[in-house]
Protein backbone atom coordinates (compact mmCIF):
# COMPACT_ATOMS: atom_id res chain seq x y z
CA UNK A 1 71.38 136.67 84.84
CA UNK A 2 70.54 134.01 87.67
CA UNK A 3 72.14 134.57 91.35
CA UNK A 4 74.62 131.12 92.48
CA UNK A 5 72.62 130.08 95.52
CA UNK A 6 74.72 130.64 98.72
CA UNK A 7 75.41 126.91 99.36
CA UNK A 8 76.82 126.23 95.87
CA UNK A 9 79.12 129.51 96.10
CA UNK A 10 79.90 128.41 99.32
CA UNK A 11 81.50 124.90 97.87
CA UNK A 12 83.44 127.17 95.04
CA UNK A 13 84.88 129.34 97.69
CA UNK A 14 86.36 126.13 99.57
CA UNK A 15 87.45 124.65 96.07
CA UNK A 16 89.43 128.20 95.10
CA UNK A 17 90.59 127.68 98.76
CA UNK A 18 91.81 124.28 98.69
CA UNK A 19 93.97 125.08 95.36
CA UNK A 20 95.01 128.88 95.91
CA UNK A 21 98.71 129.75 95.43
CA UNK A 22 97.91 131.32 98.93
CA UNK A 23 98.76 129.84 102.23
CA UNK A 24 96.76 127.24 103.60
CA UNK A 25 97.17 127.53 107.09
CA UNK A 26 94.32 129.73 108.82
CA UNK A 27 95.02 133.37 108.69
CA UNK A 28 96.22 135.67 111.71
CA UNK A 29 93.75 138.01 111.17
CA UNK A 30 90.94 138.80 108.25
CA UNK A 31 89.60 142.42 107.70
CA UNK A 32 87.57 143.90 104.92
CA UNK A 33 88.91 147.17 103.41
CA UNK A 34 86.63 150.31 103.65
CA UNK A 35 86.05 154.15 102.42
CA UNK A 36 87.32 155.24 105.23
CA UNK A 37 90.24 153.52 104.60
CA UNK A 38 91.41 155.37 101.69
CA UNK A 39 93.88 157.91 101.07
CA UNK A 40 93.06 161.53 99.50
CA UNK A 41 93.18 159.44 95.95
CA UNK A 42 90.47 156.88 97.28
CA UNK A 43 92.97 153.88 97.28
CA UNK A 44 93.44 152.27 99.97
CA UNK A 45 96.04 153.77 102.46
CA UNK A 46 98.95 152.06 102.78
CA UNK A 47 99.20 152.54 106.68
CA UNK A 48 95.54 151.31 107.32
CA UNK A 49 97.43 147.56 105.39
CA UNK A 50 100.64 148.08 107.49
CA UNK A 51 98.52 148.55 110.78
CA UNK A 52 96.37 145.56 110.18
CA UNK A 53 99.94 143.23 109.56
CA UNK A 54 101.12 145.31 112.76
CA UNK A 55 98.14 143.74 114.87
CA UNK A 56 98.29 139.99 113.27
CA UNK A 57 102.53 139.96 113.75
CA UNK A 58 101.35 141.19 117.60
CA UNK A 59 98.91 138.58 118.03
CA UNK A 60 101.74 135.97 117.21
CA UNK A 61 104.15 137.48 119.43
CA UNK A 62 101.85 137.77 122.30
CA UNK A 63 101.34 134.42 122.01
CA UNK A 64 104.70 133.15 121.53
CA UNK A 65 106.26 135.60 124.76
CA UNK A 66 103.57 134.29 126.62
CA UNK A 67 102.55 138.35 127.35
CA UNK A 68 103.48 141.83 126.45
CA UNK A 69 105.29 143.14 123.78
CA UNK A 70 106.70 146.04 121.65
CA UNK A 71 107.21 146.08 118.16
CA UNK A 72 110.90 147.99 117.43
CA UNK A 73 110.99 147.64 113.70
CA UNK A 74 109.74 146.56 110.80
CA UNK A 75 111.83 144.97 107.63
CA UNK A 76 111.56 144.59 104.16
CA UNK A 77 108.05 145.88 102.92
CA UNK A 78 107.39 146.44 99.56
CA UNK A 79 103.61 147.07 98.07
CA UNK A 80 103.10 144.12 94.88
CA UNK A 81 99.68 145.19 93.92
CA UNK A 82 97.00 147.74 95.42
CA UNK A 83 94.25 146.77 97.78
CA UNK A 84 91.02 147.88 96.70
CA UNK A 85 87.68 149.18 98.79
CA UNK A 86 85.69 145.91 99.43
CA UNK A 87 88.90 144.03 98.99
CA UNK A 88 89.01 140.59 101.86
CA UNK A 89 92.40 141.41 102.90
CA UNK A 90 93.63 137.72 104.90
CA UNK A 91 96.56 138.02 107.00
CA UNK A 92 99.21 135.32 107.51
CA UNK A 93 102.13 135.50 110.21
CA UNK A 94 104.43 133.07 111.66
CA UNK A 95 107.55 133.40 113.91
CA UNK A 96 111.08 133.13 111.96
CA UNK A 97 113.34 134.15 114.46
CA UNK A 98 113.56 134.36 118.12
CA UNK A 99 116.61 135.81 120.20
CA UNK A 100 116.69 136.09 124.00
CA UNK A 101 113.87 139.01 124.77
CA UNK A 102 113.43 139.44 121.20
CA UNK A 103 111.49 138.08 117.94
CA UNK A 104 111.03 138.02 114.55
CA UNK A 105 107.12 137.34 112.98
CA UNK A 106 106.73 136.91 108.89
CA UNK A 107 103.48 138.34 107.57
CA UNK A 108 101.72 138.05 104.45
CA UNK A 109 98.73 140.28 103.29
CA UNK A 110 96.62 138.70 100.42
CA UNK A 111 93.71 140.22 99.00
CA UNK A 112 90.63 138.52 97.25
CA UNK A 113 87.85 140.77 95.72
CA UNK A 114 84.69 139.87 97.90
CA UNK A 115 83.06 138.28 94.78
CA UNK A 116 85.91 136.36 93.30
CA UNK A 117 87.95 133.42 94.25
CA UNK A 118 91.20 133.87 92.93
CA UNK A 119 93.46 135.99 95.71
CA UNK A 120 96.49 138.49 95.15
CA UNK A 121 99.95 138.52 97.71
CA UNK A 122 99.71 142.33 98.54
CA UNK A 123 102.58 142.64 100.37
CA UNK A 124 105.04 140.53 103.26
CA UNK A 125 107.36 141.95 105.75
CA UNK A 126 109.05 140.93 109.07
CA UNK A 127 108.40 142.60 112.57
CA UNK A 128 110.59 142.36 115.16
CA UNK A 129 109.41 142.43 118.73
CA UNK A 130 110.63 142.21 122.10
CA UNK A 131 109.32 140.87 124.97
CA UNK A 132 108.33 143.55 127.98
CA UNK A 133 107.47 143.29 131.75
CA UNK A 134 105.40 145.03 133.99
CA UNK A 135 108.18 147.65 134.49
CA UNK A 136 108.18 147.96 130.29
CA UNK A 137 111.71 147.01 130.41
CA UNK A 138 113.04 144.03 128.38
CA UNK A 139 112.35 140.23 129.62
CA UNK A 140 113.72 137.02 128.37
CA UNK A 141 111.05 134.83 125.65
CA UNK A 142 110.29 131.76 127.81
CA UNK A 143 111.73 128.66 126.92
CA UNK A 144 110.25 125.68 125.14
């Protein structure tokens, strides 16, 4: 069995890419599941997934409070199909919701085995944040 020379998986990649069921924006954040990952089963641990959507939700809010934030709670999570060691885990998030100090980021987790193209929605939940000062107290979202 021949290797696919680099450039010509390369071009496949893109092509799965440009026709995935998946979102097409750039994701948040992109993180490749380990061992150490794993629960006592060897899966992979469903808190190491929830802290990686917990760091691309925060990376959205950050940006959209213009600074510091807090996540208070997290909505609606529900695990669609297991993430595997190896497993390209992409992370989308976008703000749905913003309130005075306070907002709302949608994320995604998909999960593509390293050598295939086709890619699996693992899970999708909503994290609400509010905005913080220096004296950790609630602060209005700026205005746009």
């Amino acid at each position: 069995m021949s290797e696919v020379p680099t450039a010509q998986r390369a071009e496949t990649l893109a092509k799965a890419w440009e026709k995935a069921e998946w979102p097409h924006e750039a994701p948040v954040l992109r993180a490749i599941a380990m061992p150490s990952d794993t629960n006592p089963e060897g899966d992979i641990f469903g808190g190491w997934l929830l802290s990686q959507m917990d760091l691309a939700a925060a990376s959205i809010a950050f940006h959209r409070a213009a600074g510091r934030c807090a996540t208070i709670a997290v909505d609606g999570m529900t695990f669609i199909s297991p993430v595997f060691v190896g497993d390209e885990v992409s992370l989308f998030a976008r703000v749905v919701h913003t309130g005075r100090t306070s907002l709302k980021v949608q994320v995604e987790a998909w999960r593509r085995r390293r050598d295939a193209e086709q890619a699996h929605k693992v899970t999708e939940g909503v994290f609400t944040f509010v905005a913080i000062g220096e004296d950790r107290k609630p602060r209005p979202l700026p205005v746009f």
